[in-house]
C-alpha atoms as a PDB file:
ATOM      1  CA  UNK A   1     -19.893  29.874  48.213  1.00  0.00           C
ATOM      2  CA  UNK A   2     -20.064  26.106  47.780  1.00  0.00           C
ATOM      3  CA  UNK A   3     -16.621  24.221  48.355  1.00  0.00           C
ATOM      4  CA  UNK A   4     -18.274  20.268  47.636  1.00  0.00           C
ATOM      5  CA  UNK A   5     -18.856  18.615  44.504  1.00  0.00           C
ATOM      6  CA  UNK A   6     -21.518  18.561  42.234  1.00  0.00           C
ATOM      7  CA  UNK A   7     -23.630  21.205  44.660  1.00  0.00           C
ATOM      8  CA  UNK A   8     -23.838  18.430  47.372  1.00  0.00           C
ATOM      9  CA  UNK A   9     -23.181  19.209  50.879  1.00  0.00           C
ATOM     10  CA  UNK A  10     -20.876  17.511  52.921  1.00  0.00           C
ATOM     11  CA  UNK A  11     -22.869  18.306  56.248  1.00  0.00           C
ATOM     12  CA  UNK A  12     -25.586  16.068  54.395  1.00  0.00           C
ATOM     13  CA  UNK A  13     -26.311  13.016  56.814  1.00  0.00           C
ATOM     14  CA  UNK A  14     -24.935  10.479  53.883  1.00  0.00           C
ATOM     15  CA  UNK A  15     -21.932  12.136  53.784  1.00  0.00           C
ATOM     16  CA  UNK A  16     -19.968   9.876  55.672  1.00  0.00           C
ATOM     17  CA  UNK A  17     -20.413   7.196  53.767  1.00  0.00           C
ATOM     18  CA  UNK A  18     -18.269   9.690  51.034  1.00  0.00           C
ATOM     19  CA  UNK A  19     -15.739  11.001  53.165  1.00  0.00           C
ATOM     20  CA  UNK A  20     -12.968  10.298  53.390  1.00  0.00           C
ATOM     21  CA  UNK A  21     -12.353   9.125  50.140  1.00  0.00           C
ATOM     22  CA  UNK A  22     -11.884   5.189  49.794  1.00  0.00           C
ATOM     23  CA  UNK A  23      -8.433   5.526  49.153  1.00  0.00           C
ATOM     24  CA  UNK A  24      -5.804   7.694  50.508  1.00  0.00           C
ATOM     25  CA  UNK A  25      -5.713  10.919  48.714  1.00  0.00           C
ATOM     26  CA  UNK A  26      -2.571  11.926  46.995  1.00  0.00           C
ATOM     27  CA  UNK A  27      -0.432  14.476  48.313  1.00  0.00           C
ATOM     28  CA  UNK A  28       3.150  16.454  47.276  1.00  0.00           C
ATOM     29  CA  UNK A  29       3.428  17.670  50.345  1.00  0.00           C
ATOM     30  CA  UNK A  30       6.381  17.084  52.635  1.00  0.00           C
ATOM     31  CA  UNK A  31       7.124  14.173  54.497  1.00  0.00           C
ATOM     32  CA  UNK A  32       8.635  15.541  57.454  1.00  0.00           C
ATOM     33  CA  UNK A  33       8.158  18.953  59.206  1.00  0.00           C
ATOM     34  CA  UNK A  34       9.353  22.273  57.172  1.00  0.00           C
ATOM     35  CA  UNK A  35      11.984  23.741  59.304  1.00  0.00           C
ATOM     36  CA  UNK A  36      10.762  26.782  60.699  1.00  0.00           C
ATOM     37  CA  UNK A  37      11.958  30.480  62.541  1.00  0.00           C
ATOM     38  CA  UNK A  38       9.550  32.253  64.339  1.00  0.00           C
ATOM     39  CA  UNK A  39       6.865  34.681  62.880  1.00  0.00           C
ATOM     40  CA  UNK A  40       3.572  35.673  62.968  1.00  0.00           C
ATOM     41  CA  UNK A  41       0.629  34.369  61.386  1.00  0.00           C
ATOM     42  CA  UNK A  42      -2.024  36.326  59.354  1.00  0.00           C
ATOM     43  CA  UNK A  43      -5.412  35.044  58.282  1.00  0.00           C
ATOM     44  CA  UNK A  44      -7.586  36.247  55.284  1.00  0.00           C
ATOM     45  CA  UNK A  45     -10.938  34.790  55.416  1.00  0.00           C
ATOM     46  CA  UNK A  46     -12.653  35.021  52.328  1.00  0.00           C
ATOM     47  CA  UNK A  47     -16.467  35.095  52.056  1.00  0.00           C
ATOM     48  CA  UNK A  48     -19.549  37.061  51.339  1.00  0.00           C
ATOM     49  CA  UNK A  49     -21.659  35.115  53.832  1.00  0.00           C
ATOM     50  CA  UNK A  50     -19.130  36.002  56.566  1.00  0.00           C
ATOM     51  CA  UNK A  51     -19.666  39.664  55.876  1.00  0.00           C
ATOM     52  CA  UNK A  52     -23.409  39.541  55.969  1.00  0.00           C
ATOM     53  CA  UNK A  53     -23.954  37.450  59.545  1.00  0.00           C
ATOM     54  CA  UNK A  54     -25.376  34.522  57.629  1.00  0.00           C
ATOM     55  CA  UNK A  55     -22.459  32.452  58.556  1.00  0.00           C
ATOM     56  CA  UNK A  56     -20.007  32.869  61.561  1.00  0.00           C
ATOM     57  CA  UNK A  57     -16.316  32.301  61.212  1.00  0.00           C
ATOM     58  CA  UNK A  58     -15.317  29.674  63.632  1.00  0.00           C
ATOM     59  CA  UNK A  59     -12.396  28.921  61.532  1.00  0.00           C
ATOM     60  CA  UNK A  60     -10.241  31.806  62.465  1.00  0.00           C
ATOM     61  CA  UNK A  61     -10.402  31.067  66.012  1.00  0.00           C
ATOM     62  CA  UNK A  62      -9.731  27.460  65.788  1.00  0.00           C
ATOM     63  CA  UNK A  63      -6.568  28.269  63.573  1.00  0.00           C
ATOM     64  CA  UNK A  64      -5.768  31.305  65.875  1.00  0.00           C
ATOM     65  CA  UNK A  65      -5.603  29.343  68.692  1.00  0.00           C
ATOM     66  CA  UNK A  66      -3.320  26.126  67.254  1.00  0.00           C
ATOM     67  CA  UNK A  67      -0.891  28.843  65.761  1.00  0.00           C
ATOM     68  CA  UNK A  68      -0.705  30.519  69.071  1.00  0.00           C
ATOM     69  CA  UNK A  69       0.431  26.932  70.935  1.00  0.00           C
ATOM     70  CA  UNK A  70       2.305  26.348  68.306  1.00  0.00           C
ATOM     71  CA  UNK A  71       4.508  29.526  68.695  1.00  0.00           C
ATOM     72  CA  UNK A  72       3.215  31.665  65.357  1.00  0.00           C
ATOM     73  CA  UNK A  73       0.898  33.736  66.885  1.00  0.00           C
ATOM     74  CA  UNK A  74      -1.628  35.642  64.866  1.00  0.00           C
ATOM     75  CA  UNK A  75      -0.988  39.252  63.721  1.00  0.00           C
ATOM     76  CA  UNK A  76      -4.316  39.971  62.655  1.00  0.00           C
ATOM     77  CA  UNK A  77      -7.634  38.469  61.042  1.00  0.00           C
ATOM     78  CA  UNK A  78      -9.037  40.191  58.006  1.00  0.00           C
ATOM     79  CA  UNK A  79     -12.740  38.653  56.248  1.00  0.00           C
ATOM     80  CA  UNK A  80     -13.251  40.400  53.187  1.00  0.00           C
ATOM     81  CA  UNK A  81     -15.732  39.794  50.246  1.00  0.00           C
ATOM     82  CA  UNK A  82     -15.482  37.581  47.492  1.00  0.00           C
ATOM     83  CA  UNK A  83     -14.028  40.239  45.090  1.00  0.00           C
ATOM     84  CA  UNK A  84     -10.616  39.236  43.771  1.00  0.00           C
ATOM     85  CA  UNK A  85      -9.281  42.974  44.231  1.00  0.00           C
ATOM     86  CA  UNK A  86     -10.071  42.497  48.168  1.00  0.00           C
ATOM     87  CA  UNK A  87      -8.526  39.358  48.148  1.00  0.00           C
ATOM     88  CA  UNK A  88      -5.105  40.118  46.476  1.00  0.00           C
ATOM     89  CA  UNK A  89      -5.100  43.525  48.591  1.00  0.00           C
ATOM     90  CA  UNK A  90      -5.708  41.362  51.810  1.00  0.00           C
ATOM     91  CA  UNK A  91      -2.605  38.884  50.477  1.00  0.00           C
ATOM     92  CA  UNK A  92      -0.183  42.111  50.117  1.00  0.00           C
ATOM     93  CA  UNK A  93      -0.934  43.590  53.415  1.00  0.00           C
ATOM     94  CA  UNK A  94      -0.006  40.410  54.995  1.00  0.00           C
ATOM     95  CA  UNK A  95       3.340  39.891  52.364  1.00  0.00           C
ATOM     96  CA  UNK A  96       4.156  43.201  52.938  1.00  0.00           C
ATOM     97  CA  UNK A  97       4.502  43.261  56.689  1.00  0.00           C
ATOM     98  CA  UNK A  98       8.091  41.242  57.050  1.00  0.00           C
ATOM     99  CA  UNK A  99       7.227  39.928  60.444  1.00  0.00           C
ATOM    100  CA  UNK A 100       4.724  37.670  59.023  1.00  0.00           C
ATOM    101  CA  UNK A 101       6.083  34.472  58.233  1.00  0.00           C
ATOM    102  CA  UNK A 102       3.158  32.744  57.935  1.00  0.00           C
ATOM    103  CA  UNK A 103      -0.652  33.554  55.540  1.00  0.00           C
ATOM    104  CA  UNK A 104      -3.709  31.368  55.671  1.00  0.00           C
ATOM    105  CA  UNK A 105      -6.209  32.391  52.624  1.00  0.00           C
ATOM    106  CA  UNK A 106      -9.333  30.678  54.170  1.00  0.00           C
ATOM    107  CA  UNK A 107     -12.433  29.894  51.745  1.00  0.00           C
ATOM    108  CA  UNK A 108     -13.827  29.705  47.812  1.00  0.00           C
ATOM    109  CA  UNK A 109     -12.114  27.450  46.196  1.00  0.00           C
ATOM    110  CA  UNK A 110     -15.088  25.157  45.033  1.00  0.00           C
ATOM    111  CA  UNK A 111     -16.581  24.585  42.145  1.00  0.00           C
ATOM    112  CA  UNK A 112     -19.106  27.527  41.596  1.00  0.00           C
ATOM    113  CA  UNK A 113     -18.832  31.424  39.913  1.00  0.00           C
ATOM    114  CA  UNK A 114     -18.207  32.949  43.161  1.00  0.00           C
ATOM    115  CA  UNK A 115     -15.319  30.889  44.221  1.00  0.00           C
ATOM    116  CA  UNK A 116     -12.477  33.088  43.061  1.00  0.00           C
ATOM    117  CA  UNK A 117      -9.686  32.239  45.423  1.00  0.00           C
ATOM    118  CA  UNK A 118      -7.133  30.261  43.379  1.00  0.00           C
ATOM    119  CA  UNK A 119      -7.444  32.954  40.636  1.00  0.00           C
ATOM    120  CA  UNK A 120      -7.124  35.817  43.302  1.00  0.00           C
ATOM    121  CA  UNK A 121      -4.001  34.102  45.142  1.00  0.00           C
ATOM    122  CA  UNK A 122      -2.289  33.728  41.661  1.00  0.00           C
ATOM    123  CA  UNK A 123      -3.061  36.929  40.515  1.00  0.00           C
ATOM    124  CA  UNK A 124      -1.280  38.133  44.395  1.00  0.00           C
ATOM    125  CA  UNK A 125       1.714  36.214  43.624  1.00  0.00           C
ATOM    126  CA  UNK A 126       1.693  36.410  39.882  1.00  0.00           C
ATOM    127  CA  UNK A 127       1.427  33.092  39.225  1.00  0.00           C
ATOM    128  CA  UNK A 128      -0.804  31.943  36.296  1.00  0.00           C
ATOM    129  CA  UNK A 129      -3.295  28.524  37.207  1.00  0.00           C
ATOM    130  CA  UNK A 130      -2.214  25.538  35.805  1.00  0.00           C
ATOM    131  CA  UNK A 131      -4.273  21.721  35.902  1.00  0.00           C
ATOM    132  CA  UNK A 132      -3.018  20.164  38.726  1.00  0.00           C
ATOM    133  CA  UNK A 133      -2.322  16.340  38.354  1.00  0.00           C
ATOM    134  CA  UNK A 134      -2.618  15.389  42.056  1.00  0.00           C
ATOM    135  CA  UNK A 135      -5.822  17.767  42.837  1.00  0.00           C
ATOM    136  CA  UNK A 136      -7.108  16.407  39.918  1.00  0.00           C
ATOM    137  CA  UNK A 137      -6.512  12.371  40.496  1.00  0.00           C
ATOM    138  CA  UNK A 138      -8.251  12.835  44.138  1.00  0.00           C
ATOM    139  CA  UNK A 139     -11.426  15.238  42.571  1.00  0.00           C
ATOM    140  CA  UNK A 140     -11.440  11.912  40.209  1.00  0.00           C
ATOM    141  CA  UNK A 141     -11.135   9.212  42.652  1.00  0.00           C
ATOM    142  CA  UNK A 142     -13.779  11.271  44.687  1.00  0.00           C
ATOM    143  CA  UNK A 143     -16.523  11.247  41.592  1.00  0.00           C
ATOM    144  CA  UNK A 144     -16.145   7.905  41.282  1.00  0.00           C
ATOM    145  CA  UNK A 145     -17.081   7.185  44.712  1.00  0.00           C
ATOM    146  CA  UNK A 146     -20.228   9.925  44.422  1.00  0.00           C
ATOM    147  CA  UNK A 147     -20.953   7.939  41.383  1.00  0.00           C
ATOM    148  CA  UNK A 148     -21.453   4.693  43.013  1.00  0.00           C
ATOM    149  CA  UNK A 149     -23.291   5.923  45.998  1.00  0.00           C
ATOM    150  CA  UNK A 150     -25.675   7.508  43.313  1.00  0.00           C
ATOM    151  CA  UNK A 151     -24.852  10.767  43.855  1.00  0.00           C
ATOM    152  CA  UNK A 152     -23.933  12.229  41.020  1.00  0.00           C
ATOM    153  CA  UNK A 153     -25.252  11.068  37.437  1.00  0.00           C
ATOM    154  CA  UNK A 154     -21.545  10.503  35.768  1.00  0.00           C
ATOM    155  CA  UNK A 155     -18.623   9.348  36.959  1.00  0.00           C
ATOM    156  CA  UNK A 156     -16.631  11.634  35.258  1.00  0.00           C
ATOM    157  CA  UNK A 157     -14.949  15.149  36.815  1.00  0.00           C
ATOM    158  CA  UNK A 158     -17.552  17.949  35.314  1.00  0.00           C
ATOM    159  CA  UNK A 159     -16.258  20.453  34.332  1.00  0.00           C
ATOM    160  CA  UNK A 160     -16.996  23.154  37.649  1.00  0.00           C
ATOM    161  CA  UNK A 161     -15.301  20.113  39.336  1.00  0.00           C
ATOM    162  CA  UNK A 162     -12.331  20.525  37.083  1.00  0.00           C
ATOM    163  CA  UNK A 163     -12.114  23.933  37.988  1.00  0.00           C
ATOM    164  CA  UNK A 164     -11.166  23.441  41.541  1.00  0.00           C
ATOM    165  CA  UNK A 165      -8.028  21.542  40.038  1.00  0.00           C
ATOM    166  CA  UNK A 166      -6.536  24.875  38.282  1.00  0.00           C
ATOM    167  CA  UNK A 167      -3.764  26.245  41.273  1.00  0.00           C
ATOM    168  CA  UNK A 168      -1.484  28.489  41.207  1.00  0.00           C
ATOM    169  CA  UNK A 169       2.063  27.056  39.467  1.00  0.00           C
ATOM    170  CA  UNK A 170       3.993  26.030  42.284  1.00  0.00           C
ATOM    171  CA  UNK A 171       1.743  25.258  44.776  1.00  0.00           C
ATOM    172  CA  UNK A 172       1.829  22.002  47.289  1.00  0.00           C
ATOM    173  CA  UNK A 173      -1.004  19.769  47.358  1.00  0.00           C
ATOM    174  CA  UNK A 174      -2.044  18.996  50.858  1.00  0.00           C
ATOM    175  CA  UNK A 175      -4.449  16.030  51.724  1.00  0.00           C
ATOM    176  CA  UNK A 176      -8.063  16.995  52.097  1.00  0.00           C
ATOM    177  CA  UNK A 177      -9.300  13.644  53.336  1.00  0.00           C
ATOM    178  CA  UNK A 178     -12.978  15.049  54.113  1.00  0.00           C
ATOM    179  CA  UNK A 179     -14.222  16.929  50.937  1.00  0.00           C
ATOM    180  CA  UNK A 180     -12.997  17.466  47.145  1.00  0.00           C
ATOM    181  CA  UNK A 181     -11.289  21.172  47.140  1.00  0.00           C
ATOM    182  CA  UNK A 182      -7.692  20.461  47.111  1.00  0.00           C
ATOM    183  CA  UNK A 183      -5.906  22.878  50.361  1.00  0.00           C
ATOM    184  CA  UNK A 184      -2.571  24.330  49.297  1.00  0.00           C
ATOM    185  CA  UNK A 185       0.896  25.148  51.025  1.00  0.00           C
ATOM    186  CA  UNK A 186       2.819  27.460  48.487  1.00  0.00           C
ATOM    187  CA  UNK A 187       6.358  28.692  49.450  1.00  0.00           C
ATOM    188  CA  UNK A 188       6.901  32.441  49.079  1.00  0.00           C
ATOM    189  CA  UNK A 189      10.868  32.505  50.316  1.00  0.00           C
ATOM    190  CA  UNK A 190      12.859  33.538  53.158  1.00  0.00           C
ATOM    191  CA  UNK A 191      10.929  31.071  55.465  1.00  0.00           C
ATOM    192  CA  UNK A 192       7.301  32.409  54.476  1.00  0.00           C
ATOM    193  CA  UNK A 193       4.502  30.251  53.531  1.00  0.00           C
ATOM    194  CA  UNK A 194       1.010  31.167  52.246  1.00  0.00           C
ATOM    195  CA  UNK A 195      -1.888  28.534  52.549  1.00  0.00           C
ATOM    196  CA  UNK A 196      -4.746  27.851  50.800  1.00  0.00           C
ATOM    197  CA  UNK A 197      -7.773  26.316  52.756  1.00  0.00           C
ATOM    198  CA  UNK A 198     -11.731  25.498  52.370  1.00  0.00           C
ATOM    199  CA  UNK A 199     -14.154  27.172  54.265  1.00  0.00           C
ATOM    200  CA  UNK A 200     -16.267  24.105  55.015  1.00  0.00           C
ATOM    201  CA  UNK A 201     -15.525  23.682  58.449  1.00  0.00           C
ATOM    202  CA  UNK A 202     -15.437  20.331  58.642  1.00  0.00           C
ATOM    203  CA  UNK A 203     -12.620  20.167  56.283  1.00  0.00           C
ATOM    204  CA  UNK A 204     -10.564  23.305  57.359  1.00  0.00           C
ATOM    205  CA  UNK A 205     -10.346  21.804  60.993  1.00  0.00           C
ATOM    206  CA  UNK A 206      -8.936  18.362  59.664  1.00  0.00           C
ATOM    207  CA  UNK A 207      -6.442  20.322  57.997  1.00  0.00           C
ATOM    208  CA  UNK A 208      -5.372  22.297  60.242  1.00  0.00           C
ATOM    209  CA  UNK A 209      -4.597  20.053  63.116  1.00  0.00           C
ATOM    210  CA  UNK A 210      -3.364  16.886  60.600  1.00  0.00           C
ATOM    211  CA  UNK A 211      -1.727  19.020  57.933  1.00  0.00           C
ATOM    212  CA  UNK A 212      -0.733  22.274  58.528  1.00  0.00           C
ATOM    213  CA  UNK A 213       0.029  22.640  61.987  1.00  0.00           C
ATOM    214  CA  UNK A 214       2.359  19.542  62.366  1.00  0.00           C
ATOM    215  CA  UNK A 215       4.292  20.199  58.810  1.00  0.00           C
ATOM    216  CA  UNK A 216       4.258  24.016  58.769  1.00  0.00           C
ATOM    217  CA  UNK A 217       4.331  25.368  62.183  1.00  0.00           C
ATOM    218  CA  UNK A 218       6.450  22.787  63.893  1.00  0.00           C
ATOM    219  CA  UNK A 219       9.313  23.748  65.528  1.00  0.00           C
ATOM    220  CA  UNK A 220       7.964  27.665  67.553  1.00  0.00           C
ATOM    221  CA  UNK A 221       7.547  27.634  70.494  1.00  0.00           C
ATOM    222  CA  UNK A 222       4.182  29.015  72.778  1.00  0.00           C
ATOM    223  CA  UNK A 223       4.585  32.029  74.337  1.00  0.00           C
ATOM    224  CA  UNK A 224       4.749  31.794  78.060  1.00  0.00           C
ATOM    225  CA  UNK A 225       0.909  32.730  79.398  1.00  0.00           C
ATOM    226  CA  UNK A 226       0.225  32.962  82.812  1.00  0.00           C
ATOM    227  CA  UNK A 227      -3.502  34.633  84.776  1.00  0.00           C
ATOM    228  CA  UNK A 228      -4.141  36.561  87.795  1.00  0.00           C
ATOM    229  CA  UNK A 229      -7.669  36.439  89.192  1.00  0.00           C
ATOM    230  CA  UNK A 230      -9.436  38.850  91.056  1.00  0.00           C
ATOM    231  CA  UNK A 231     -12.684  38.719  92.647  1.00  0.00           C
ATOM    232  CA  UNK A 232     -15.377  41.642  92.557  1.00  0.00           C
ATOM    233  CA  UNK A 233     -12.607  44.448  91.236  1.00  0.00           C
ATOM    234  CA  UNK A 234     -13.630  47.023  89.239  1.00  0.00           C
ATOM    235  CA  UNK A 235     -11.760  47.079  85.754  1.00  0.00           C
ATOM    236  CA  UNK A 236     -10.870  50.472  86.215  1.00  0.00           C
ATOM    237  CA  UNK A 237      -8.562  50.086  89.443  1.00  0.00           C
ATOM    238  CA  UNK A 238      -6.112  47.787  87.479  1.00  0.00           C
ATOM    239  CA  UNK A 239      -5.520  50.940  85.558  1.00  0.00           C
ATOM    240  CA  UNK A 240      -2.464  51.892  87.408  1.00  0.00           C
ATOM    241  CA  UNK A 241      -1.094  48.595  87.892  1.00  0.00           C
ATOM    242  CA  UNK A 242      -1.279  47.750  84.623  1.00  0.00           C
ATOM    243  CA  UNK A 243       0.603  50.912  83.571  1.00  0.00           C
ATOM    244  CA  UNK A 244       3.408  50.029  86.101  1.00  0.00           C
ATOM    245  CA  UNK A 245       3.828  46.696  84.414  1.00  0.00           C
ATOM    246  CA  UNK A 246       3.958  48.399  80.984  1.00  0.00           C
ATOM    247  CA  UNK A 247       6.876  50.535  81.991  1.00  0.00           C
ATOM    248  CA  UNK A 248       8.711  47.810  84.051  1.00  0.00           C
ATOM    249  CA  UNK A 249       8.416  45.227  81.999  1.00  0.00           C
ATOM    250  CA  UNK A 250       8.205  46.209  78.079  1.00  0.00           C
ATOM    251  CA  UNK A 251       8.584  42.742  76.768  1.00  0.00           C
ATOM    252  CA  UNK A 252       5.471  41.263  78.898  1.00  0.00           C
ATOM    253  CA  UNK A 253       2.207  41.648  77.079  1.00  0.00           C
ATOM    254  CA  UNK A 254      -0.707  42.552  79.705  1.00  0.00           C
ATOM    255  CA  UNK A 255      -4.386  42.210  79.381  1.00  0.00           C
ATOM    256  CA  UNK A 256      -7.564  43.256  81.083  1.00  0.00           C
ATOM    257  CA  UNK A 257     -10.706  40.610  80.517  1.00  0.00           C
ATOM    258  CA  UNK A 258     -13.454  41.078  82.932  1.00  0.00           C
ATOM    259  CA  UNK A 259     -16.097  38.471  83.353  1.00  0.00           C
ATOM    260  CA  UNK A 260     -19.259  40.036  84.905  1.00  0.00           C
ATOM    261  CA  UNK A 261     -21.407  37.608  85.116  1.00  0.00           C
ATOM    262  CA  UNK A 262     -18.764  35.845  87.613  1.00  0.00           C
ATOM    263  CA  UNK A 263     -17.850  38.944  88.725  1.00  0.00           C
ATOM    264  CA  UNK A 264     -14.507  38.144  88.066  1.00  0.00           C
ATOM    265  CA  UNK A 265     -11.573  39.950  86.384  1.00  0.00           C
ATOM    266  CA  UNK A 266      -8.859  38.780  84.756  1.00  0.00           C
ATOM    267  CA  UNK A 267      -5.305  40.245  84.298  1.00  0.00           C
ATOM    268  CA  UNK A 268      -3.602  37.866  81.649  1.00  0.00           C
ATOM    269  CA  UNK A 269       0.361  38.063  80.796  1.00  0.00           C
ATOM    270  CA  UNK A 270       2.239  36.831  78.026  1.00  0.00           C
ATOM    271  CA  UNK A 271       5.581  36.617  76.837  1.00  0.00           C
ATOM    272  CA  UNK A 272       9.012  34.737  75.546  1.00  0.00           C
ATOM    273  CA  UNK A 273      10.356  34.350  78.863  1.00  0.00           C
ATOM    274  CA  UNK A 274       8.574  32.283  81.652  1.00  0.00           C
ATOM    275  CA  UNK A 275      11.539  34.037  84.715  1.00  0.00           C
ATOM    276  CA  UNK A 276      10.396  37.285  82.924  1.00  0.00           C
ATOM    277  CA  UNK A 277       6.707  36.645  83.194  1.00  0.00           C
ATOM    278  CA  UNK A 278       6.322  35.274  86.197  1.00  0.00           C
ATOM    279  CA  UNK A 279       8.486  38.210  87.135  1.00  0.00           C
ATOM    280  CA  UNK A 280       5.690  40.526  86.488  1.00  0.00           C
ATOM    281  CA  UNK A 281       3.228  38.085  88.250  1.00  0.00           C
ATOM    282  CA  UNK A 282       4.997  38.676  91.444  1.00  0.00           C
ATOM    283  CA  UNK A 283       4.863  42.519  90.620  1.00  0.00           C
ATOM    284  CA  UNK A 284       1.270  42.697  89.783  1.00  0.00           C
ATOM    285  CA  UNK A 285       0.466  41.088  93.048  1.00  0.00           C
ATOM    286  CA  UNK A 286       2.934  43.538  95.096  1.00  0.00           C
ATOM    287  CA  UNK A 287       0.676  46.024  93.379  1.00  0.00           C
ATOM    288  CA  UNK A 288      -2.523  44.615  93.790  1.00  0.00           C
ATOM    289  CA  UNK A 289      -2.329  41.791  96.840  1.00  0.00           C
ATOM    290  CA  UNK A 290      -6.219  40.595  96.467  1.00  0.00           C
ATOM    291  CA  UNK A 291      -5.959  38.913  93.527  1.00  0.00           C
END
């Protein structure tokens, strides 16, 4: 599933001297921060290799983790093949479920066959592709630069290049200032936005933290997390605690993580309301007082 022009590979070790592009690439998206309520997030990562081990999927957790601090925790993480029908089904399932507010599509939309995202996402929203002037100026500015480094033979966008320019009608351009596949925010009403993003790492992480997070998950706020560690306790005895806190305190989230190899366990709560949480802190330790 390539995502960089003209089959070369941004991990290559010349490709800094390509990215980012020379000038600033252009961008519709908006200035300032979208105003936001808040929601859950859902992430569809799209991608054969995913599916078969060949390539782990580091970009879930990085986004999982800024949309948690952020305050749009993620509902669930689906990978599914590149097959439009498993991509538009993925899309639904997350549409369909009202308390997402948020959708990140993560991976092929470059240039080759098997890169079937911006078709599958338009298909999901019914929205035909259309040539997109600003994903095409910066997949244009960027061959010129390949061209001059003696990259690529022509200067000119090829046509598999060209490709990557066709988004769904609609959609925002967001700046991809490491690599050619243009990311996209498209507004799907009542608050709700679905995202378009590469799968090149390297690209998806710049993204993330410089475009989306600031612009489309400002304004949340993090839930309130706080940990309780105990020291050589088997899981099994926080059983009963844990099932106290359940009952007494519905709106806390509680968690079991043990860590064997420090034989250490941790009891993790979460919630909206530090006085709440820290509420059932005090509990869990009237409960269990060697922690």
């Amino acid at each position: 599933m390539s995502e960089c022009p003209g089959g070369c590979d941004p991990r290559h070790p010349g490709a800094a001297a390509l990215y980012p592009l020379a000038v600033t690439p252009l961008t519709n998206a908006y200035a300032e921060p979208v105003p936001t309520a808040p929601g859950l997030t859902a992430i569809v990562t799209v991608g054969d290799e995913i599916l078969s081990g060949h390539t782990q999927d580091t970009n879930s957790s990085l986004l999982a983790r800024l949309a948690f601090a952020a305050g749009h925790p993620v509902a669930h993480i689906e990978v599914v093949a590149d097959r439009p029908a498993a991509i538009i089904a993925a899309i639904h399932r997350a549409i369909e479920d009202p308390d997402i507010t948020r959708i990140a599509v993560c991976g092929g939309i470059g240039p080759t066959p098997d890169d079937r995202t911006f078709q599958a996402v338009g298909d999901a929203l019914g929205r035909p592709l259309e040539l997109n002037p600003i994903a095409f100026a910066n997949i244009a500015a960027l061959a010129r630069r390949m061209h001059a480094a003696g990259w690529i033979d022509r200067p000119e966008v090829s046509d598999a290049n060209r490709r990557c320019a066709m988004v769904p009608v609609g959609a925002t351009v967001l700046t991809n200032r490491r690599g050619m596949a243009p990311p996209l925010a498209i507004d799907i009403g009542d608050d709700r936005w679905l995202f378009v993003l590469p799968g090149i790492p390297r690209e998806f992480a710049t993204i993330v933290e410089e475009e989306l997070i600031p612009r489309y998950f400002a304004g949340g706020t993090a839930p309130i997390v706080r940990e309780v560690h105990y020291r050589s306790v088997p899981e099994s005895e926080m059983s009963q605690p844990m099932l106290v806190l359940e009952a007494e305190f519905p709106d806390v989230t509680v968690g079991s993580y043990p860590h064997v190899e420090r034989r250490e366990l941790v009891i993790r709560l979460r919630g909206r309301e530090a006085e709440r949480v820290d509420a059932a802190v005090a509990r869990l330790r009237s409960l269990r007082s060697d922690g």
